[in-house]
Protein backbone atom coordinates (compact mmCIF):
# COMPACT_ATOMS: atom_id res chain seq x y z
CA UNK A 1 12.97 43.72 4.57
CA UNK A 2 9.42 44.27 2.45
CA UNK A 3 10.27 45.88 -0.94
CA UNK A 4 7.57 47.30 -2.70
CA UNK A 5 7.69 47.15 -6.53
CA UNK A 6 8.06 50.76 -7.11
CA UNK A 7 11.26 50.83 -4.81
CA UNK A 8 12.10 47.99 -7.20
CA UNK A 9 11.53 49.71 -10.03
CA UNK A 10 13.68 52.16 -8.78
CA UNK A 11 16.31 50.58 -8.17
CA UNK A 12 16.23 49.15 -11.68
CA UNK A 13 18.73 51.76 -12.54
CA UNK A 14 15.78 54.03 -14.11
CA UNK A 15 17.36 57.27 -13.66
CA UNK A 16 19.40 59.11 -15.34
CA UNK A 17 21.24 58.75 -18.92
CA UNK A 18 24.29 57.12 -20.10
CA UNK A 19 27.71 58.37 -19.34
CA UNK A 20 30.45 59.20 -22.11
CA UNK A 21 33.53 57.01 -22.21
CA UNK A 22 37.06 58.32 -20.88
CA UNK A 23 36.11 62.31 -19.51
CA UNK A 24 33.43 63.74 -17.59
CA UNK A 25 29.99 62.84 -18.90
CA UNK A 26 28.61 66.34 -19.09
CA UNK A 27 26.40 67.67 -22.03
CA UNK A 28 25.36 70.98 -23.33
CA UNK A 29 23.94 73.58 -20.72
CA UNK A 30 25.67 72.03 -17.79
CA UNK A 31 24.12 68.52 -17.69
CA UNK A 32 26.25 65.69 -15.69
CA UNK A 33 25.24 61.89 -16.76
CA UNK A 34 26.79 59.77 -14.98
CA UNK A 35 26.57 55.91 -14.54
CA UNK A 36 27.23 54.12 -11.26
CA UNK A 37 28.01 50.27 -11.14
CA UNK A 38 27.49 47.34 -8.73
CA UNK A 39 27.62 44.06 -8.27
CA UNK A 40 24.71 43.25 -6.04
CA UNK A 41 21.14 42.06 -7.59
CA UNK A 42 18.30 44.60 -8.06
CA UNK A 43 16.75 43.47 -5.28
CA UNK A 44 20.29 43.96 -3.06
CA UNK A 45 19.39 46.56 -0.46
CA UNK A 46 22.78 48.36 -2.07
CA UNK A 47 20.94 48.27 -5.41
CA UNK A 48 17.88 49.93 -4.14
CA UNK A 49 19.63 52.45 -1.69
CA UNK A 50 21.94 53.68 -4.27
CA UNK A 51 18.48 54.23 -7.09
CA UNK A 52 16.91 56.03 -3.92
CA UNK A 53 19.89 58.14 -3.62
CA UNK A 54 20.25 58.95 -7.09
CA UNK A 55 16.60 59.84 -7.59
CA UNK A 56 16.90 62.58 -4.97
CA UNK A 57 20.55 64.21 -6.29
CA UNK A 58 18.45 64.31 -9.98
CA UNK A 59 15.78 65.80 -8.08
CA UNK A 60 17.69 68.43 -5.68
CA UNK A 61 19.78 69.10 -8.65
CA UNK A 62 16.67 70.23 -11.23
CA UNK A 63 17.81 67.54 -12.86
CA UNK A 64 21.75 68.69 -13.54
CA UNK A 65 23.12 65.67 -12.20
CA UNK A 66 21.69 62.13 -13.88
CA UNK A 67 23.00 59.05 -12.61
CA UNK A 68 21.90 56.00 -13.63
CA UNK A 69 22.59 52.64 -11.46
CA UNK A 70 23.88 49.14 -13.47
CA UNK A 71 23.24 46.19 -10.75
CA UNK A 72 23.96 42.96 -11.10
CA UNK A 73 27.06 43.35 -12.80
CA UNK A 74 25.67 44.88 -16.23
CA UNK A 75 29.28 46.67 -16.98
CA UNK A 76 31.10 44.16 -16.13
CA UNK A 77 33.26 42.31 -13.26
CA UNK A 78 34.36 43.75 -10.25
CA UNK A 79 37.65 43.97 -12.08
CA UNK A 80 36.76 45.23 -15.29
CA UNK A 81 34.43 47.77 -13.56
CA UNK A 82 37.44 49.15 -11.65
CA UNK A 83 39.08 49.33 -14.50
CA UNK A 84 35.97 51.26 -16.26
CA UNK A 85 35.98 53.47 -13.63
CA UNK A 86 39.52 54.24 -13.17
CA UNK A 87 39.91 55.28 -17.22
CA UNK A 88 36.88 56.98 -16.79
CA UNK A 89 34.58 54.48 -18.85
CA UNK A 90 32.24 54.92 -15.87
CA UNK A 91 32.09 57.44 -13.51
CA UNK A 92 31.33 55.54 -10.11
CA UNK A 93 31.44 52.00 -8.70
CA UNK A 94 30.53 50.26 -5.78
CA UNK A 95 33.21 47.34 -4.69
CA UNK A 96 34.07 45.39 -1.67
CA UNK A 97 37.06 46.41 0.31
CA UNK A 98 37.94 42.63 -0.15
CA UNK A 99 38.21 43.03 -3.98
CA UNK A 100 39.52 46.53 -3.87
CA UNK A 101 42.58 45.36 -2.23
CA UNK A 102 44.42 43.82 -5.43
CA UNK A 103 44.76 47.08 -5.93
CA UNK A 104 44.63 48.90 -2.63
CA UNK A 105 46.16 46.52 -1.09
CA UNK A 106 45.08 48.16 2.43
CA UNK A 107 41.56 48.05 1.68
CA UNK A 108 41.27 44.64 3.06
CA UNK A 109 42.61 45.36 6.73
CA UNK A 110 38.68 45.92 8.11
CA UNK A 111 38.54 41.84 6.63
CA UNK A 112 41.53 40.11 8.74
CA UNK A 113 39.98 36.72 9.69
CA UNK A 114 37.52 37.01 13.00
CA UNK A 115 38.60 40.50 13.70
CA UNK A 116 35.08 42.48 14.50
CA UNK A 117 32.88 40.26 17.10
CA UNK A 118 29.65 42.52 16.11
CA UNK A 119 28.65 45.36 13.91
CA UNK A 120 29.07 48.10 16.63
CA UNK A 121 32.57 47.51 16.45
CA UNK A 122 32.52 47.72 13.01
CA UNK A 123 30.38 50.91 12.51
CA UNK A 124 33.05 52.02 15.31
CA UNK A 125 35.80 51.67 13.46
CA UNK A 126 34.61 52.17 9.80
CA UNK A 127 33.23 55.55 10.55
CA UNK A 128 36.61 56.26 12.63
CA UNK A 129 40.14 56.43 12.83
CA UNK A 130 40.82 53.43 10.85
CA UNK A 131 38.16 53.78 8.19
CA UNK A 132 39.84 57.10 8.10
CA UNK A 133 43.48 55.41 7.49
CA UNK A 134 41.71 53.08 4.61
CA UNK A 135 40.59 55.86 2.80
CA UNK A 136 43.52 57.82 2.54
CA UNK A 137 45.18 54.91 0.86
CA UNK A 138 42.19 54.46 -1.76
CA UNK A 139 42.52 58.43 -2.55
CA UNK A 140 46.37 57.66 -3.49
CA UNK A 141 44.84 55.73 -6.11
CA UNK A 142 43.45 58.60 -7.87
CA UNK A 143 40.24 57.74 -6.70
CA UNK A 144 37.13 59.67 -4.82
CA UNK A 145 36.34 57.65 -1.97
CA UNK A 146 32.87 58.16 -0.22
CA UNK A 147 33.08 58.64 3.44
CA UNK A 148 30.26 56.24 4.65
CA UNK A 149 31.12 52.82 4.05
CA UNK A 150 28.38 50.82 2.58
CA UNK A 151 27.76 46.74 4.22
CA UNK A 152 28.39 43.88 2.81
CA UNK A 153 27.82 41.59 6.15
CA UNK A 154 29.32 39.50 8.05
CA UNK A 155 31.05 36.25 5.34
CA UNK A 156 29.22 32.50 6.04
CA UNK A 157 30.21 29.40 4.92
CA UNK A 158 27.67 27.26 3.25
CA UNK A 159 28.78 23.35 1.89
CA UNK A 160 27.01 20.20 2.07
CA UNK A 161 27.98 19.35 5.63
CA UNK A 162 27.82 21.47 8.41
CA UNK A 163 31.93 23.25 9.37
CA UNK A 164 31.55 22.99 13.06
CA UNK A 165 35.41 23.69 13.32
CA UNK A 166 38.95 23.70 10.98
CA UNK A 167 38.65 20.13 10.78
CA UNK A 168 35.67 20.45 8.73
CA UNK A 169 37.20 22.45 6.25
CA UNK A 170 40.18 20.39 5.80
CA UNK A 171 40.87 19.40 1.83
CA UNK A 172 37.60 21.16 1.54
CA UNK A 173 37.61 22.88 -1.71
CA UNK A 174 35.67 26.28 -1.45
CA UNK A 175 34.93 29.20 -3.49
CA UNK A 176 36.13 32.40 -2.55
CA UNK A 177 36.34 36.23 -4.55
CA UNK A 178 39.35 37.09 -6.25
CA UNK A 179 40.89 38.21 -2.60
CA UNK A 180 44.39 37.59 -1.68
CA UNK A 181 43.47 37.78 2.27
CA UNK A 182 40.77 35.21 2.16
CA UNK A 183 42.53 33.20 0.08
CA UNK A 184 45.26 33.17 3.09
CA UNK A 185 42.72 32.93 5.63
CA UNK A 186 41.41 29.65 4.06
CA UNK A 187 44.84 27.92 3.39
CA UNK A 188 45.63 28.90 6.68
CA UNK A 189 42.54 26.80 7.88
CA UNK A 190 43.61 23.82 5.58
CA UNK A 191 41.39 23.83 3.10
CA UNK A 192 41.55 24.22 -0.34
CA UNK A 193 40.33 27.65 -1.48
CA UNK A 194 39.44 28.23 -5.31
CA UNK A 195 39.03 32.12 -6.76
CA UNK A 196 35.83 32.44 -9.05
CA UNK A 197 33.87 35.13 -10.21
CA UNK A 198 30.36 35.22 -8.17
CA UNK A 199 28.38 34.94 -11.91
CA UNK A 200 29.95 31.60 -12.30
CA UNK A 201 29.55 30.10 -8.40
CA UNK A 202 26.32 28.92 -9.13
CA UNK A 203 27.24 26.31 -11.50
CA UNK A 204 30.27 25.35 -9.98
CA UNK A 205 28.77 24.87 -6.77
CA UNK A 206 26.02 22.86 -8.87
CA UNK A 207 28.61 20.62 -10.85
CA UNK A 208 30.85 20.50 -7.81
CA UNK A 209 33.94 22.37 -9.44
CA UNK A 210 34.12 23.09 -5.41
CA UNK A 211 32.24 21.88 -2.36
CA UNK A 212 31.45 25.22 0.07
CA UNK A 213 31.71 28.95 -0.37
CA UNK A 214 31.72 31.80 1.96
CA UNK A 215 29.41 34.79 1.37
CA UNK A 216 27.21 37.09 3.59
CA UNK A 217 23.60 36.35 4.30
CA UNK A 218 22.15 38.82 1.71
CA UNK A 219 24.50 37.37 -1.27
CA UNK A 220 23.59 33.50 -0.15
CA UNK A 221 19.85 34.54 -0.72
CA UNK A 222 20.00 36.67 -4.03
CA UNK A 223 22.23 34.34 -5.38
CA UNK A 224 19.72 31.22 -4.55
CA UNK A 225 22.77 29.03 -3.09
CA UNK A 226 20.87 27.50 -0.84
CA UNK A 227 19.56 25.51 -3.81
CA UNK A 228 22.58 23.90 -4.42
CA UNK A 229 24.19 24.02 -0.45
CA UNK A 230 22.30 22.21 2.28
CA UNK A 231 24.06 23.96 5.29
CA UNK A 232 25.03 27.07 6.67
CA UNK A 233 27.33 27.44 9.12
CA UNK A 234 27.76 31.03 10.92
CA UNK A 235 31.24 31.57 11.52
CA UNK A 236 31.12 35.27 11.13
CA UNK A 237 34.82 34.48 9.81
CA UNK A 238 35.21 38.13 8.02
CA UNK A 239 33.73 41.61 7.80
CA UNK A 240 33.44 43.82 4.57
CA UNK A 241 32.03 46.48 3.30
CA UNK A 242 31.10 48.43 0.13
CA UNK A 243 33.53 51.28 -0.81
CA UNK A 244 31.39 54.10 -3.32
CA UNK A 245 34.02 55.20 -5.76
CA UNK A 246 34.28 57.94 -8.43
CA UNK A 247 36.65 58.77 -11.20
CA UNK A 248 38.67 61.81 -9.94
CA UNK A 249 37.75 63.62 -12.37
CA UNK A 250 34.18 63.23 -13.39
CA UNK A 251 33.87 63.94 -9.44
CA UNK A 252 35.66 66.92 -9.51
CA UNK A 253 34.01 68.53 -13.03
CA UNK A 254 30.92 69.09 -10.97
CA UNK A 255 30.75 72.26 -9.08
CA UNK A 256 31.10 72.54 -5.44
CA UNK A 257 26.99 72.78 -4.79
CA UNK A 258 26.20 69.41 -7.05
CA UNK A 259 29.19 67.86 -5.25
CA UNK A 260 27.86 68.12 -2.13
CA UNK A 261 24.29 67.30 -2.80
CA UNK A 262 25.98 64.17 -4.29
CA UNK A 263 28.09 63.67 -1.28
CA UNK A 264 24.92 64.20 1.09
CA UNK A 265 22.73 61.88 -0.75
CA UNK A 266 24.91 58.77 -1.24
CA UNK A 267 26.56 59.07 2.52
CA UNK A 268 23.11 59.18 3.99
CA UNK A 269 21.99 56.13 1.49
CA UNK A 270 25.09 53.79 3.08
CA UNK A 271 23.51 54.34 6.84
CA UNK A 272 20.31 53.51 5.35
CA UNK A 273 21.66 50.56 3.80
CA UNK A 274 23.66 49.45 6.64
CA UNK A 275 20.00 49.83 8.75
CA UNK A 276 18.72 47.42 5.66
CA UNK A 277 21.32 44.92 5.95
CA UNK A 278 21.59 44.16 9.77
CA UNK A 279 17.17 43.88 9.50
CA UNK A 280 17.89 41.51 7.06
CA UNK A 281 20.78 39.48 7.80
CA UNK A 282 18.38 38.76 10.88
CA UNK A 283 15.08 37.87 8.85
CA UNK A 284 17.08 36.01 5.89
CA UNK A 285 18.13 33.42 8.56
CA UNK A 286 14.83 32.36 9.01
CA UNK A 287 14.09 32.81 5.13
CA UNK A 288 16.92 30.69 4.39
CA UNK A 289 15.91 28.34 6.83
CA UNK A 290 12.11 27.67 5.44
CA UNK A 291 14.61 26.62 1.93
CA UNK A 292 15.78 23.96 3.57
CA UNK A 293 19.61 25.42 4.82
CA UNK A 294 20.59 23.97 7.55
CA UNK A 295 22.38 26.49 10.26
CA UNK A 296 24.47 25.96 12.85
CA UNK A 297 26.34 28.09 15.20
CA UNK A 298 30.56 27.01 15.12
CA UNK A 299 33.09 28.38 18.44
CA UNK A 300 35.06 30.47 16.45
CA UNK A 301 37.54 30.37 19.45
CA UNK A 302 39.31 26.79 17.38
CA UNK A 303 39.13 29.20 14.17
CA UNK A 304 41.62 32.17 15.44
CA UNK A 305 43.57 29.86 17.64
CA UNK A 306 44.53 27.72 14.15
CA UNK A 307 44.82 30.98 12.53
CA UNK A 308 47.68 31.95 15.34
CA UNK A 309 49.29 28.34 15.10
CA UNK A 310 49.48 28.73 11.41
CA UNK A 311 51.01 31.95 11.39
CA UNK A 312 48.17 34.24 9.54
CA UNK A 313 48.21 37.24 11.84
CA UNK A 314 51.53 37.29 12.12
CA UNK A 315 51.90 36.87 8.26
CA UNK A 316 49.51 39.91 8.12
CA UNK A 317 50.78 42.00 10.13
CA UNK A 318 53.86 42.04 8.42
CA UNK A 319 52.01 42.54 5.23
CA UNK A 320 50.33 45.41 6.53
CA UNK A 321 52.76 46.76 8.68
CA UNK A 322 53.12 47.70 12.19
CA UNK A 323 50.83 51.13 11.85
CA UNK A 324 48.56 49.22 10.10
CA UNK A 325 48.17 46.82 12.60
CA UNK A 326 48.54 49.00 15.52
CA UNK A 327 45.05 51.31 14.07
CA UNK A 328 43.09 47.03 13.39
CA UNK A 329 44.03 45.98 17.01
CA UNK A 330 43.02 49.82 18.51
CA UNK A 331 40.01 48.76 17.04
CA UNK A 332 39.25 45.19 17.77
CA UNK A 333 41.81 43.95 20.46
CA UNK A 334 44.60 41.84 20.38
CA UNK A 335 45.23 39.43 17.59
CA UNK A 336 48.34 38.17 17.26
């Protein structure tokens, strides 16, 4: 994907004014600030969708609703921004299902180890009955949950040898997020799975705290792992998106009309994005490729059937529960 500076620029969080800390950030004559924090990188097609999206609700609004975008984790963790966001300290996030689920913990169903073979089955299901069923249990968190889900790719594992099959990854001691279900999913497979923030994989991948982590395309490349991985292998292991959250009520002090525009203009920035991210995750192979990482192409076939031997699905299914699992497997087929 070509970014052009200004688009950069934009995504630089340039819009908008600060937010007030623990009630709606609204000033005299009917003035909403609001601030909205991510994760991703400036460059992160997230980043730039969400400055694009924002630009247009100041501009549809006459400037009534400001929202200003933090990237690269400028408030905070994950954590601490769900925190922020949940007291009101900030009045929207972006977070990955994956993440989400310590405290939702059925926001990480859409992630169950090589569930979705492509993205039409994800877009399928995301933008149906069971992205449906995962938002209704983020709302009983006293949250707003956008409808469009935002991508975060399909999860790669890079190390220093190529992971042709669970063998590989037996002992092997890998980073993954703070995510109960992928910390499973790697046990499960043998290895050795070790929870650490993403601002602090860089240097433990560098000093070899751990040998491998797991990441999407898009991450691997803004986060320059590739300088201290030599090989990529694409096991397509796990799906995830972005869920666009809002305090309850910071959402619900703006009236109907800016609601809406809001609504309009972020939901129509996550199908963008999603556009972004497939175009890229195609591209960045090649990228990655001219950086020296190494790619190959595992079965994934020895993946779920150690998965079923080991119990995971069957671990998960309980955990989810039958409905749960009935809505996953209406979705993707048979897994257990």
């Amino acid at each position: 994907m070509n970014t052009s500076r200004r688009t950069l620029l934009k995504a630089s969080g340039a819009v908008g004014l600060v937010g007030i800390t623990g009630r709606a950030a609204f000033a005299q004559g009917g003035t909403f600030n609001y601030k909205v924090g991510t994760n991703v990188p400036v460059t992160h097609p997230i980043a730039i969708r969400l400055a694009e999206a924002a630009e247009k609700v100041r501009a549809e609004t006459s400037g009534k609703v400001n929202i200003r975008v933090f990237p690269s984790g400028q408030l905070g963790s994950d954590t601490d921004m769900l925190s922020q966001v949940r007291s009101g300290g900030i009045e929207l996030l972006t977070l990955p299902g994956l993440i989400l689920a310590n405290l939702v913990p059925m926001a990480s169903l859409n992630s169950v180890g090589f569930a979705f073979p492509d993205y039409p089955s994800v877009w399928k299901a995301m933008d149906g009955d069971l992205g449906k069923f995962i938002r209704s249990h983020i709302t009983k968190a006293n949250l707003v949950c956008f409808e469009k889900v935002w991508d975060n790719g399909f999860r790669q594992v890079t190390s220093n040898k190529p992971i042709l099959g669970p063998r590989d990854l037996m002992d092997t001691k890998i980073r993954v997020p703070q995510a109960p279900l992928l910390v499973s999913l790697f046990k499960a497979l043998k290895a050795a799975p070790t929870p650490i923030n993403f601002n602090e994989l860089y240097s433990s991948l560098q000093t070899r705290v751990v040998e491998a982590q797991e990441n999407p395309l898009a991450i691997i490349a803004t986060g320059k792992l590739y300088e201290v991985q030599k090989s990529c292998s694409l096991t397509n292991h796990s799906w995830d998106g972005y869920w666009l959250l809002a305090n309850k009520r910071a959402f619900e002090a703006l009236p109907e009309p800016l609601r809406e525009v809001v609504n309009k203009h972020f939901n129509d920035a996550a199908m963008a994005q999603r556009d972004d991210s497939e175009k890229l995750a195609v591209s960045l192979q090649q990228e990655l490729a001219s950086k020296g990482l190494a790619f190959n192409k595992p079965d994934t076939t020895a993946f779920r059937t150690a998965l079923q031997e080991a119990k995971f699905y069957a671990e998960w299914k309980s955990k989810f529960g039958d409905e749960a699992w009935a809505r996953l497997e209406a979705a993707v087929g048979k897994l257990a």
